[in-house]
Protein backbone atom coordinates (compact mmCIF):
# COMPACT_ATOMS: atom_id res chain seq x y z
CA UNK A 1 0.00 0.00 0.00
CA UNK A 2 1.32 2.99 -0.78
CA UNK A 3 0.86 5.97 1.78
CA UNK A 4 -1.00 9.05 1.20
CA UNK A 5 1.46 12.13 1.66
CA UNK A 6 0.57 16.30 2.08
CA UNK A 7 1.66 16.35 -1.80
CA UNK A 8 -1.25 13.76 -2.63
CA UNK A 9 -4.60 15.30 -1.01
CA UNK A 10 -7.05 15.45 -3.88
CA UNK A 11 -10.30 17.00 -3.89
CA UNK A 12 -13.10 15.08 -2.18
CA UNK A 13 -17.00 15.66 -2.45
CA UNK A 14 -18.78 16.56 0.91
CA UNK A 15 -20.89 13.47 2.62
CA UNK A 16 -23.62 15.37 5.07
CA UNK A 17 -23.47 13.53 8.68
CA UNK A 18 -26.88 14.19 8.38
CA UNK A 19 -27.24 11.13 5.75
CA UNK A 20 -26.01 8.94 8.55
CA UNK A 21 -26.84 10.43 11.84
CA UNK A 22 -30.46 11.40 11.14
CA UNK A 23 -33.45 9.09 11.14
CA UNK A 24 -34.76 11.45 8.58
CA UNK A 25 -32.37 11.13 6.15
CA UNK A 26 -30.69 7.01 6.11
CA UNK A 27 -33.41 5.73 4.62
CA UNK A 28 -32.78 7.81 1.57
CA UNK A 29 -31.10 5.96 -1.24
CA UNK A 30 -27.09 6.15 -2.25
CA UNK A 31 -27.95 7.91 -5.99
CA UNK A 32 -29.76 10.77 -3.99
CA UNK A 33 -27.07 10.95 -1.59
CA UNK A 34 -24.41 11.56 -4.52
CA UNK A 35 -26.55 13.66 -6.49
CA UNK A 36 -26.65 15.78 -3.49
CA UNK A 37 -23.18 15.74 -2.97
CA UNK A 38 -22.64 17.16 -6.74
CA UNK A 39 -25.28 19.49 -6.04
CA UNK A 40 -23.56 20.81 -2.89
CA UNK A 41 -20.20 21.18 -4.70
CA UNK A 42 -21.64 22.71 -7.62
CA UNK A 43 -23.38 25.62 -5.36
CA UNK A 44 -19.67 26.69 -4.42
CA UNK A 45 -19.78 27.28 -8.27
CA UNK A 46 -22.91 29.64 -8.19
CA UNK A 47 -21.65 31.49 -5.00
CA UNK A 48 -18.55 32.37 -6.66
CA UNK A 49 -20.49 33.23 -9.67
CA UNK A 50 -22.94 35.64 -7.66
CA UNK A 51 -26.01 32.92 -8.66
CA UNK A 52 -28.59 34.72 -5.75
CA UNK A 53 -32.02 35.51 -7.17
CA UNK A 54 -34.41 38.73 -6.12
CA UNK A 55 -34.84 36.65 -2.53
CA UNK A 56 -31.20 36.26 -1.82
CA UNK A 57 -31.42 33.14 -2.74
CA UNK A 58 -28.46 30.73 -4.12
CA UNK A 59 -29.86 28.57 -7.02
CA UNK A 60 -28.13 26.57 -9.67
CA UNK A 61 -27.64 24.81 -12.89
CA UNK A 62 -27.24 21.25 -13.31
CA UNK A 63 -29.21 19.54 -16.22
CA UNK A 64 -30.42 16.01 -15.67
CA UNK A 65 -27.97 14.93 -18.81
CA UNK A 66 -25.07 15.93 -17.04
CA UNK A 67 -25.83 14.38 -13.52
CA UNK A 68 -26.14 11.32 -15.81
CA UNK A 69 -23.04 11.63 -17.21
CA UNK A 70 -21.24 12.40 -14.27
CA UNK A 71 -22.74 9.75 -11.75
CA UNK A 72 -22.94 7.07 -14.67
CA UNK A 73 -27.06 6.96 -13.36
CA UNK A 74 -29.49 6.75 -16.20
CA UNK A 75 -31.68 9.25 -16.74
CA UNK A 76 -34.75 7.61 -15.35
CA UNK A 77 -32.43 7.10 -11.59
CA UNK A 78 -31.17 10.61 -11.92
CA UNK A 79 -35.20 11.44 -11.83
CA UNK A 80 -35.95 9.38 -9.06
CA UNK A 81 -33.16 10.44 -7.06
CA UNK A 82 -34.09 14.08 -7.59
CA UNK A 83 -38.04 12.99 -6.68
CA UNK A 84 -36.36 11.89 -3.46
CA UNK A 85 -34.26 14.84 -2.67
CA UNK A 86 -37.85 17.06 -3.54
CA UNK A 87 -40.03 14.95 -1.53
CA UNK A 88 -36.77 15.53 1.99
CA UNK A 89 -37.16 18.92 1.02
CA UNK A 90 -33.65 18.94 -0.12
CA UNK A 91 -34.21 20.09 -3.12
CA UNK A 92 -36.70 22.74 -5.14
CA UNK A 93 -37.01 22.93 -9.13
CA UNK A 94 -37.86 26.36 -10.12
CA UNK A 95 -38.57 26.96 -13.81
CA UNK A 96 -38.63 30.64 -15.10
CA UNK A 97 -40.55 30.77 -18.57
CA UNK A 98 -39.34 34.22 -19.29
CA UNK A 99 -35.55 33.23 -19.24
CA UNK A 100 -36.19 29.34 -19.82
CA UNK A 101 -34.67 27.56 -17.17
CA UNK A 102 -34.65 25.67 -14.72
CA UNK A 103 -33.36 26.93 -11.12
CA UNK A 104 -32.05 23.95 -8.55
CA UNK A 105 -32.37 25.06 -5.01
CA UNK A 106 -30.87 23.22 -2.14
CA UNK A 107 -32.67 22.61 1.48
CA UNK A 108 -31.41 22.24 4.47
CA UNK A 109 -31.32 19.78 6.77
CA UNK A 110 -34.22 19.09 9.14
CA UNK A 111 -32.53 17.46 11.74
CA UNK A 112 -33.32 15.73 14.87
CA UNK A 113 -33.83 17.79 18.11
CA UNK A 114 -30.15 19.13 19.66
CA UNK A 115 -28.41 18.68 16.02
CA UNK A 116 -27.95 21.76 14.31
CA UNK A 117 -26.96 22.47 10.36
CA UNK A 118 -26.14 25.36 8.55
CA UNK A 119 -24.99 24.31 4.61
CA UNK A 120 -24.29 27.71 3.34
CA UNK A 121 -22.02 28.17 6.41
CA UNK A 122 -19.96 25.27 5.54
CA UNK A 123 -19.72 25.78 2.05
CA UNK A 124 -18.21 29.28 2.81
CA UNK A 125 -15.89 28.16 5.66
């Protein structure tokens, strides 16, 4: 086995403690878990790129195609998994007509009594 030095450290996607430490959230299936996890790391994207609607919201871009592509999901899984994420209130699909697109907004974590989360706080530490 070859040891991992300081030189080596690669980038890693965050894994919520909340997908294993609340009841809410472990029954949920792996392929929502990731897709989260890309969806977190792609909202570092939209902060940097000022992404914050008239609300002061953070939204962003991510077509279905791409989470495809990237996960190796079909299309029909990537669906489901983003059902899932909608129905934990994880995740909101917001289509604007006038510019036509699709805005992805991330929830929160409801967690159990005594555990607090704060996403946006983490993604900017």
């Amino acid at each position: 086995m070859r040891r991992i030095n300081v030189h080596d450290i690669q980038e890693f996607y965050r894994f919520p403690k909340a997908f294993v430490n609340s009841d809410r959230y472990k029954e949920m299936s792996d392929a929502a878990k990731i897709i989260y996890m890309l969806l977190i790391d792609r909202m570092k994207d939209s902060l940097d790129e000022k992404r914050i609607d008239n609300e002061g919201y953070v939204y962003l871009f991510f077509s279905d195609s791409e989470l495809s592509r990237l996960t190796g999901y079909g299309i029909k899984k990537v669906l489901n998994a983003k059902r899932e994420l909608i129905t934990k209130r994880l995740l909101r699909q917001v289509y604007i007509p006038s510019l036509k697109e699709t805005r992805l907004y991330l929830g929160d974590f409801e967690l159990d009594e005594g555990v607090e989360s704060n996403l946006l706080e983490e993604l900017v530490l």
